[in-house]
N, C-alpha and C. Protein backbone atom coordinates (compact mmCIF):
# COMPACT_ATOMS: atom_id res chain seq x y z
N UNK A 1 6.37 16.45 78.77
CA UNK A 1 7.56 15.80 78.32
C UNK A 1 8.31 16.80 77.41
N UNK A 2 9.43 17.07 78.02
CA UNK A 2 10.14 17.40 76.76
C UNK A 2 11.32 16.94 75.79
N UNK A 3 12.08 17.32 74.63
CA UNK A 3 11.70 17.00 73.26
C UNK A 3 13.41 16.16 73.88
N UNK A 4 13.78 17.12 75.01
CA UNK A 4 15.45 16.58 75.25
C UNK A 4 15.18 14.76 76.20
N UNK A 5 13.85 14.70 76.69
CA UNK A 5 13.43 13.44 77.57
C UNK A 5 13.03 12.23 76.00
N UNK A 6 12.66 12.79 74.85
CA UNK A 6 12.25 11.64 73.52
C UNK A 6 13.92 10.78 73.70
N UNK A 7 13.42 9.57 73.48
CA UNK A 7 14.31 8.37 72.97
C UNK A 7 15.38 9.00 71.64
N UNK A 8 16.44 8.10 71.19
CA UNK A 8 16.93 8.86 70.36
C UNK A 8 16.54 7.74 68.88
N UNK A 9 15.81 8.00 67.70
CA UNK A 9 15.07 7.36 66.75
C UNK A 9 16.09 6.30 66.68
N UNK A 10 15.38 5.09 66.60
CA UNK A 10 16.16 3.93 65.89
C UNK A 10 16.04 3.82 64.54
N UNK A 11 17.34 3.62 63.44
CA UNK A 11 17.15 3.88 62.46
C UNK A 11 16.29 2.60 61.40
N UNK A 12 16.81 1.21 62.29
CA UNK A 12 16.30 -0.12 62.24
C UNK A 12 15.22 0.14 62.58
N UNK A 13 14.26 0.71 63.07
CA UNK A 13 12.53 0.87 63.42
C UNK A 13 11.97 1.49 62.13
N UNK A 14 12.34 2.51 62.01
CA UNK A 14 12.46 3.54 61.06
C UNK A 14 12.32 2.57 59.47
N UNK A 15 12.91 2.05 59.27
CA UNK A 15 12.84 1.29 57.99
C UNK A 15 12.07 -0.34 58.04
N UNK A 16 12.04 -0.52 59.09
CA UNK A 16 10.84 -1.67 59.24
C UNK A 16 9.49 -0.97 59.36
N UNK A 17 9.45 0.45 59.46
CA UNK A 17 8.19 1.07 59.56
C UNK A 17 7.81 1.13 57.75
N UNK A 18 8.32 1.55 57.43
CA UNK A 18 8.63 1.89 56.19
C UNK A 18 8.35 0.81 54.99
N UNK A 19 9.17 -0.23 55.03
CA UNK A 19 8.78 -1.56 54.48
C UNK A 19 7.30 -2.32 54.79
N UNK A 20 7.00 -2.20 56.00
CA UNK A 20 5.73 -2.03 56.43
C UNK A 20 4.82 -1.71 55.94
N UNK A 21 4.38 -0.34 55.49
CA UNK A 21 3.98 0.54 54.56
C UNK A 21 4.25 0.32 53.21
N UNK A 22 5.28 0.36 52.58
CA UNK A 22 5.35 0.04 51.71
C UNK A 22 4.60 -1.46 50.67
N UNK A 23 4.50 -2.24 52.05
CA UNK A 23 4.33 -3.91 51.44
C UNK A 23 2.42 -3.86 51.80
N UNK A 24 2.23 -2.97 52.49
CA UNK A 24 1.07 -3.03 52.75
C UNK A 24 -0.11 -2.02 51.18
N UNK A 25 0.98 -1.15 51.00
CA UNK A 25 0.12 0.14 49.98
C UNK A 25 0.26 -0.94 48.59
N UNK A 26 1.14 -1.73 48.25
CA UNK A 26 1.75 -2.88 47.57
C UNK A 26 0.47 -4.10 47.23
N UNK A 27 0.10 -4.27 48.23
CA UNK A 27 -0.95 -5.40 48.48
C UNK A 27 -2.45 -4.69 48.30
N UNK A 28 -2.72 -3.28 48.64
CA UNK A 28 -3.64 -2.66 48.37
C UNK A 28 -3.45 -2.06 46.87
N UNK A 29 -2.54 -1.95 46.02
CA UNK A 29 -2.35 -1.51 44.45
C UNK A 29 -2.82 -2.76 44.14
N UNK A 30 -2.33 -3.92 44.69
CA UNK A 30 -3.09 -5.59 43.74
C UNK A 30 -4.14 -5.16 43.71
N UNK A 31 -5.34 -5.17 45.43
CA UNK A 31 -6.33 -5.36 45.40
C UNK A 31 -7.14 -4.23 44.72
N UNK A 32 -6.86 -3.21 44.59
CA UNK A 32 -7.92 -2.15 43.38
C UNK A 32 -7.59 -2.69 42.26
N UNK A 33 -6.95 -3.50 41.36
CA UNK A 33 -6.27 -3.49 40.20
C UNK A 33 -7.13 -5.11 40.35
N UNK A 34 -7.25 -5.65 40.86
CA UNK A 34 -7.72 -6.98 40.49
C UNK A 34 -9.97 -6.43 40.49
N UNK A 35 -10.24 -5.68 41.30
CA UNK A 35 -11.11 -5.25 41.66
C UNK A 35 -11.74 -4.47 40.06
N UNK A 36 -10.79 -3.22 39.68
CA UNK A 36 -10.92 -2.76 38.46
C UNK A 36 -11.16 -3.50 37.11
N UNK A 37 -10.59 -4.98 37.10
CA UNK A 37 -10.35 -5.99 36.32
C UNK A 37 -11.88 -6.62 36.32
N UNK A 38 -11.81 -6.95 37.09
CA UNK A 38 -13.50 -7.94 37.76
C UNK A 38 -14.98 -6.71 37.33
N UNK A 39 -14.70 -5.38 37.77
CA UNK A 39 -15.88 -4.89 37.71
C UNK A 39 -16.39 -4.56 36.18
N UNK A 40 -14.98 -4.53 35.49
CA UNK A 40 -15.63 -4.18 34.36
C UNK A 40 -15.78 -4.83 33.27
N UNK A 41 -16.27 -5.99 34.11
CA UNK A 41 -16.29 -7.11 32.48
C UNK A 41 -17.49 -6.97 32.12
N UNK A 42 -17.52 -7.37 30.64
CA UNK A 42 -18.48 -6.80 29.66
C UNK A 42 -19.23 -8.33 30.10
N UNK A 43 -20.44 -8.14 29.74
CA UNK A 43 -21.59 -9.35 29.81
C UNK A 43 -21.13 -10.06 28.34
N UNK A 44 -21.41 -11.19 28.33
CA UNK A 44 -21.88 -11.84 27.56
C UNK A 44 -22.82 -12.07 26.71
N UNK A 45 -23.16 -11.43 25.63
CA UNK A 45 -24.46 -12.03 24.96
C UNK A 45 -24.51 -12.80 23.93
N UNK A 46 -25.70 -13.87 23.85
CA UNK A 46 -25.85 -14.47 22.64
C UNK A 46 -26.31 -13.81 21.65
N UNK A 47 -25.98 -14.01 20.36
CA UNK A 47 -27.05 -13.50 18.88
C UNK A 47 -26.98 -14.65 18.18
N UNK A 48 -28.39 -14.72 18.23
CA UNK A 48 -28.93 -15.77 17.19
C UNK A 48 -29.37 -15.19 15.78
N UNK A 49 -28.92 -15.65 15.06
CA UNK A 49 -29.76 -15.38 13.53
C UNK A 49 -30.73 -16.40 13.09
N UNK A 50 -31.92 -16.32 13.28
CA UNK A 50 -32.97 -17.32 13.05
C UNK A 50 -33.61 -17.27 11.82
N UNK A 51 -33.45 -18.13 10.97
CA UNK A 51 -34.02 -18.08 9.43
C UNK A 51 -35.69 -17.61 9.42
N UNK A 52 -35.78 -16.62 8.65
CA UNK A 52 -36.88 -15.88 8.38
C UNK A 52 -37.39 -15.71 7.00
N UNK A 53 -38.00 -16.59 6.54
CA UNK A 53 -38.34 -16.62 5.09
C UNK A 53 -39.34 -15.07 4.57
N UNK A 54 -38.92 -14.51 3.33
CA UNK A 54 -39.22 -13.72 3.03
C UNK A 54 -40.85 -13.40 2.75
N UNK A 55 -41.85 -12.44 2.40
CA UNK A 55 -42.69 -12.50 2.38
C UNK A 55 -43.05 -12.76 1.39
N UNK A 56 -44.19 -13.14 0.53
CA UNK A 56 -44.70 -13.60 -0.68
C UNK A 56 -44.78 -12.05 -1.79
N UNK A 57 -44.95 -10.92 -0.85
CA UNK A 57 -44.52 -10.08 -1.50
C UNK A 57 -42.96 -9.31 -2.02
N UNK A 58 -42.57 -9.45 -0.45
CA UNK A 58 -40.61 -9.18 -0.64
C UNK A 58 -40.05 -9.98 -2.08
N UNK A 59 -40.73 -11.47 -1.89
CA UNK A 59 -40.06 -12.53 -2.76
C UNK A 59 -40.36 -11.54 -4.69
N UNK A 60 -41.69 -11.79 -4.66
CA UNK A 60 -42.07 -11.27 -6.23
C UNK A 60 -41.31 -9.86 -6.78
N UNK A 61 -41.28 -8.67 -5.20
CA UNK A 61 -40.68 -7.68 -6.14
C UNK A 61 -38.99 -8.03 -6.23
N UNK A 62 -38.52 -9.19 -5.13
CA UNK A 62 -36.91 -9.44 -5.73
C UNK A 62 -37.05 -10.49 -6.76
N UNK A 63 -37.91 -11.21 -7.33
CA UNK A 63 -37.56 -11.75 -8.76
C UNK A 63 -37.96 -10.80 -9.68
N UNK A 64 -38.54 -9.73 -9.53
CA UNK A 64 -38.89 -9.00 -10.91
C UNK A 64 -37.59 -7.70 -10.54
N UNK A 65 -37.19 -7.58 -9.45
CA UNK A 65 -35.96 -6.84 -9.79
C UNK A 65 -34.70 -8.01 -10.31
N UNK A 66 -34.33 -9.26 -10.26
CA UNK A 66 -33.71 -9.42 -11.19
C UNK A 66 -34.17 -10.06 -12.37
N UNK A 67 -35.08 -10.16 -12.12
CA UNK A 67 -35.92 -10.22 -14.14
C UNK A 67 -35.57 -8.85 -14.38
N UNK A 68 -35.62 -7.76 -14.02
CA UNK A 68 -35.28 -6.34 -14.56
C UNK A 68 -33.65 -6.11 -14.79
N UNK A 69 -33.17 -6.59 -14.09
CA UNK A 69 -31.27 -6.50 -14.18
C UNK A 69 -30.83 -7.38 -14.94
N UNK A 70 -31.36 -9.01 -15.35
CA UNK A 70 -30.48 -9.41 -16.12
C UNK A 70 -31.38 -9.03 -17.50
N UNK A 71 -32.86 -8.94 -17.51
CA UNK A 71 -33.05 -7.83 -19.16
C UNK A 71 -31.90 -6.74 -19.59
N UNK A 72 -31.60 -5.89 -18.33
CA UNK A 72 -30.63 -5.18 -18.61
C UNK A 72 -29.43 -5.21 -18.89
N UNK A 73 -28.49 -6.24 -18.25
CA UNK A 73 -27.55 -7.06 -18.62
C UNK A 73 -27.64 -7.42 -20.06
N UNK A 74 -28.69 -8.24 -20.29
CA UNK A 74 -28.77 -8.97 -22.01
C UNK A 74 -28.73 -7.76 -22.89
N UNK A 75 -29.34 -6.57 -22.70
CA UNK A 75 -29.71 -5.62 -23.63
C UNK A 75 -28.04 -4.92 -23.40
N UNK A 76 -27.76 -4.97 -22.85
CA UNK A 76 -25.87 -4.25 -23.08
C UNK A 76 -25.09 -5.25 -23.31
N UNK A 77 -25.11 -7.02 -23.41
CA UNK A 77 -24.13 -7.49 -24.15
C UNK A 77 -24.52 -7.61 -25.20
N UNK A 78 -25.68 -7.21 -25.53
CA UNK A 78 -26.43 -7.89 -27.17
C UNK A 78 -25.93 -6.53 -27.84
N UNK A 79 -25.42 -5.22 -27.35
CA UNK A 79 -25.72 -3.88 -27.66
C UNK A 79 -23.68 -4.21 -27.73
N UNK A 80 -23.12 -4.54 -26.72
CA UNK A 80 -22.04 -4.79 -26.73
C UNK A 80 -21.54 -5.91 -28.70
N UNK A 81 -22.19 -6.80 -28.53
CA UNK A 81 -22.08 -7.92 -29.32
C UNK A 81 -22.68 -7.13 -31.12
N UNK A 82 -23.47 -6.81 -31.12
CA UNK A 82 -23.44 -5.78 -31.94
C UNK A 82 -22.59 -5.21 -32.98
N UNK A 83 -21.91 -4.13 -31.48
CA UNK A 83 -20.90 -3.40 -32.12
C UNK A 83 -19.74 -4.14 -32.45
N UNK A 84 -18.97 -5.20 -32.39
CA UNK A 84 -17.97 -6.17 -32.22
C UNK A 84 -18.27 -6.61 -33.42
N UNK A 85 -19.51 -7.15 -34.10
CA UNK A 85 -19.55 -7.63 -34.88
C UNK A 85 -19.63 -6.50 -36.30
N UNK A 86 -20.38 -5.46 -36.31
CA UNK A 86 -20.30 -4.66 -37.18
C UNK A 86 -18.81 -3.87 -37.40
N UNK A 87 -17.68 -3.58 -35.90
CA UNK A 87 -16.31 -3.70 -36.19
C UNK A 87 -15.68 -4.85 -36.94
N UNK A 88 -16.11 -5.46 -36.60
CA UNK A 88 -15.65 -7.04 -37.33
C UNK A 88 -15.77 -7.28 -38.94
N UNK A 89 -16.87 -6.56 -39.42
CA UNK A 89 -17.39 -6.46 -40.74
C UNK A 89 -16.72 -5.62 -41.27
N UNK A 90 -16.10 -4.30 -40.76
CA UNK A 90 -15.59 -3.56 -41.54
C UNK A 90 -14.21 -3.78 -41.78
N UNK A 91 -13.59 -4.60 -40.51
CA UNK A 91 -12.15 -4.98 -40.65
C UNK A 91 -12.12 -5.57 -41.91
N UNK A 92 -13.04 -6.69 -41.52
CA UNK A 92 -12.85 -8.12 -43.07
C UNK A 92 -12.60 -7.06 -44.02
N UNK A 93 -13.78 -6.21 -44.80
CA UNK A 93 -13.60 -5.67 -45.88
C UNK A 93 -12.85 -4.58 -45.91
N UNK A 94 -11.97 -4.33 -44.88
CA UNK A 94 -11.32 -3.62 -45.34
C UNK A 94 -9.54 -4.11 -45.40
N UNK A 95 -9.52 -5.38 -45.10
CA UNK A 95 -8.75 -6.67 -45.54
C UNK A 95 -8.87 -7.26 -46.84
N UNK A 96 -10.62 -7.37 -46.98
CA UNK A 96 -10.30 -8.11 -48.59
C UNK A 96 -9.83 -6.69 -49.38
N UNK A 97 -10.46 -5.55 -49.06
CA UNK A 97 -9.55 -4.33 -50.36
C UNK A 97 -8.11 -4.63 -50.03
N UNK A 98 -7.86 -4.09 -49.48
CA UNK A 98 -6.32 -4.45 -48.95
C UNK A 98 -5.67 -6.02 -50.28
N UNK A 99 -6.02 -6.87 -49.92
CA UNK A 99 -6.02 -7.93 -50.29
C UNK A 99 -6.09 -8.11 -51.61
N UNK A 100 -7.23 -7.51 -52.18
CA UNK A 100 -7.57 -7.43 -53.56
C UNK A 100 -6.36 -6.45 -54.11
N UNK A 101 -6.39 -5.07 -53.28
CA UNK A 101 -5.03 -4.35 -54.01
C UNK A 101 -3.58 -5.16 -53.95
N UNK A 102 -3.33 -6.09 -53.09
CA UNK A 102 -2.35 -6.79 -53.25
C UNK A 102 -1.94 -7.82 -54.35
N UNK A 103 -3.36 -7.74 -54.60
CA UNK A 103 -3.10 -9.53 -55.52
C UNK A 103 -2.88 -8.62 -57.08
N UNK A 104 -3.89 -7.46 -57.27
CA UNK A 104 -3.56 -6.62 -58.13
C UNK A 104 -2.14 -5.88 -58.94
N UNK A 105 -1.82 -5.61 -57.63
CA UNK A 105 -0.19 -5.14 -57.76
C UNK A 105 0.64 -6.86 -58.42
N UNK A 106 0.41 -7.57 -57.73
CA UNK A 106 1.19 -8.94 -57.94
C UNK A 106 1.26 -9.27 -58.99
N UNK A 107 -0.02 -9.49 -59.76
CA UNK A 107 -0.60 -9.93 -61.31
C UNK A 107 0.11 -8.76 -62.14
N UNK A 108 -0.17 -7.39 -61.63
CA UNK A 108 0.66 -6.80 -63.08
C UNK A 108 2.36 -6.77 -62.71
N UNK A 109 2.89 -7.22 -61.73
CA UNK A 109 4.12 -7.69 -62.18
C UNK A 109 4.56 -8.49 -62.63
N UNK A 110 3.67 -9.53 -62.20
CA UNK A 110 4.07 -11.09 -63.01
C UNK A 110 3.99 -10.64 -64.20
N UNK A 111 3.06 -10.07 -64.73
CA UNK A 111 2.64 -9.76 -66.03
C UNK A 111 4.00 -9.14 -66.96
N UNK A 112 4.51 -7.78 -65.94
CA UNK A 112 5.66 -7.14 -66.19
C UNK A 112 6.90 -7.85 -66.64
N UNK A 113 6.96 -8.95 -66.06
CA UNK A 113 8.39 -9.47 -65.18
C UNK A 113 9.07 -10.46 -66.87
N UNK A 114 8.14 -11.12 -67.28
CA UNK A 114 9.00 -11.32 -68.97
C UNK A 114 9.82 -10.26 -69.89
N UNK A 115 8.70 -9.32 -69.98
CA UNK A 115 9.33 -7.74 -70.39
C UNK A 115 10.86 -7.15 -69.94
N UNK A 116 10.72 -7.48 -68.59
CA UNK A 116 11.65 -7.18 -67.96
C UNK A 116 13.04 -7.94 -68.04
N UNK A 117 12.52 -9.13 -68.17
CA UNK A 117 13.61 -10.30 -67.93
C UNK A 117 14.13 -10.42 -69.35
N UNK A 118 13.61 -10.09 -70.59
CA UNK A 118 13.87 -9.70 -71.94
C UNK A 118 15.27 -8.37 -72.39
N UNK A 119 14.29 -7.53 -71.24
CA UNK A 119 15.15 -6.27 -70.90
C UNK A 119 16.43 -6.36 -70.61
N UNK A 120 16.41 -7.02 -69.13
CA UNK A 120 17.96 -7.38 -68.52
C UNK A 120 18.37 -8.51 -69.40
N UNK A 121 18.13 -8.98 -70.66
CA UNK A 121 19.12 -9.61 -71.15
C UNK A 121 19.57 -9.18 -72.66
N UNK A 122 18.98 -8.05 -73.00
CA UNK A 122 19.15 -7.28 -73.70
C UNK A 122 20.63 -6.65 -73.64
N UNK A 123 20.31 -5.96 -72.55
CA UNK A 123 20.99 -4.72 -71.51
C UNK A 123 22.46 -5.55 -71.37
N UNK A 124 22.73 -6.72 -71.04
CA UNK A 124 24.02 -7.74 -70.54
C UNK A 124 23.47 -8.50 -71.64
N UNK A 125 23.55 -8.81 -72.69
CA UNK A 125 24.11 -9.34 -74.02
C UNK A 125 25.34 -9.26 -74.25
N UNK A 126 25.56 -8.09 -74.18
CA UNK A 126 26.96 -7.52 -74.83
C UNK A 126 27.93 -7.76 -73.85
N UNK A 127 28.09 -7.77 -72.77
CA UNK A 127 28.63 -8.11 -71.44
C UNK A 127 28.81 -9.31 -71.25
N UNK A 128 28.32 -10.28 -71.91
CA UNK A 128 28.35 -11.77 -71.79
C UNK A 128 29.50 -12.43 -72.82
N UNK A 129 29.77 -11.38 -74.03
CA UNK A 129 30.09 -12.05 -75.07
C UNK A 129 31.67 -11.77 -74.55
C-alpha cells in the first residue's frame, strides 16, 4: 500500500480518539489515587493504661524522698522567716531612735518657744505703740 492509497485523516476521529484517552488516563489517575489512599492507612491501636500499684519498696523510698524535701522546704522558710524577723528588729529600733530623736528635738523647742515668744514681743513692743 502506498502512503498516496491512505484515507485522508478525519479530524472528528482524531479528537474522539483523543478524548478517549484522555477520559480513560482520567479514570486511571482516580484509580491509583484512591488505591494510594487505602494502602496506606495506618492501623489502629489500642493503649491501655492499667493501674499498677507501686512496690512496697518504690512506695517507702518516695515517702522518705518527700519526708526529705519538705524537711528541706521547712529548713529554708524557717531560715527565710528568720531573717525577716531579725530585719524586722532592726527596722523597729531603728524607728524608735529615730523617734526618740524626734520627740527630743520637740521637747527642747517647746521648751525654747516661751523664750522666744518673750523675744518677739520684746522685738515689736515698740512697733505696737
Amino acid at each position: 500500500m502506498i502512503l498516496a492509497d491512505l484515507p485522508a485523516p478525519n479530524a472528528n476521529a482524531f479528537w474522539q480518539g483523543f478524548l478517549i484517552i484522555v477520559a480513560l488516563l482520567g479514570v486511571l489517575v482516580n484509580a491509583v489515587t484512591i488505591w494510594v489512599l487505602l494502602s496506606n492507612r495506618k492501623e489502629h491501636r489500642e493503649v491501655s493504661f492499667a493501674f499498677e500499684p507501686a512496690s512496697k519498696v518504690e512506695f517507702k523510698e518516695h515517702v522518705k524522698h518527700n519526708t526529705d524535701r519538705h524537711a528541706q522546704l521547712f529548713r529554708s522558710v524557717e531560715t527565710v522567716e528568720r531573717k525577716a524577723a531579725t530585719e524586722l528588729r532592726e527596722a523597729v529600733r531603728v524607728m524608735e531612735v529615730r523617734i526618740e530623736k524626734n520627740q527630743d528635738e520637740v521637747k527642747e523647742t517647746i521648751r525654747n518657744l516661751p523664750m522666744e515668744i518673750v523675744a518677739m514681743l520684746k522685738n515689736t513692743k515698740g512697733l505696737l505703740e
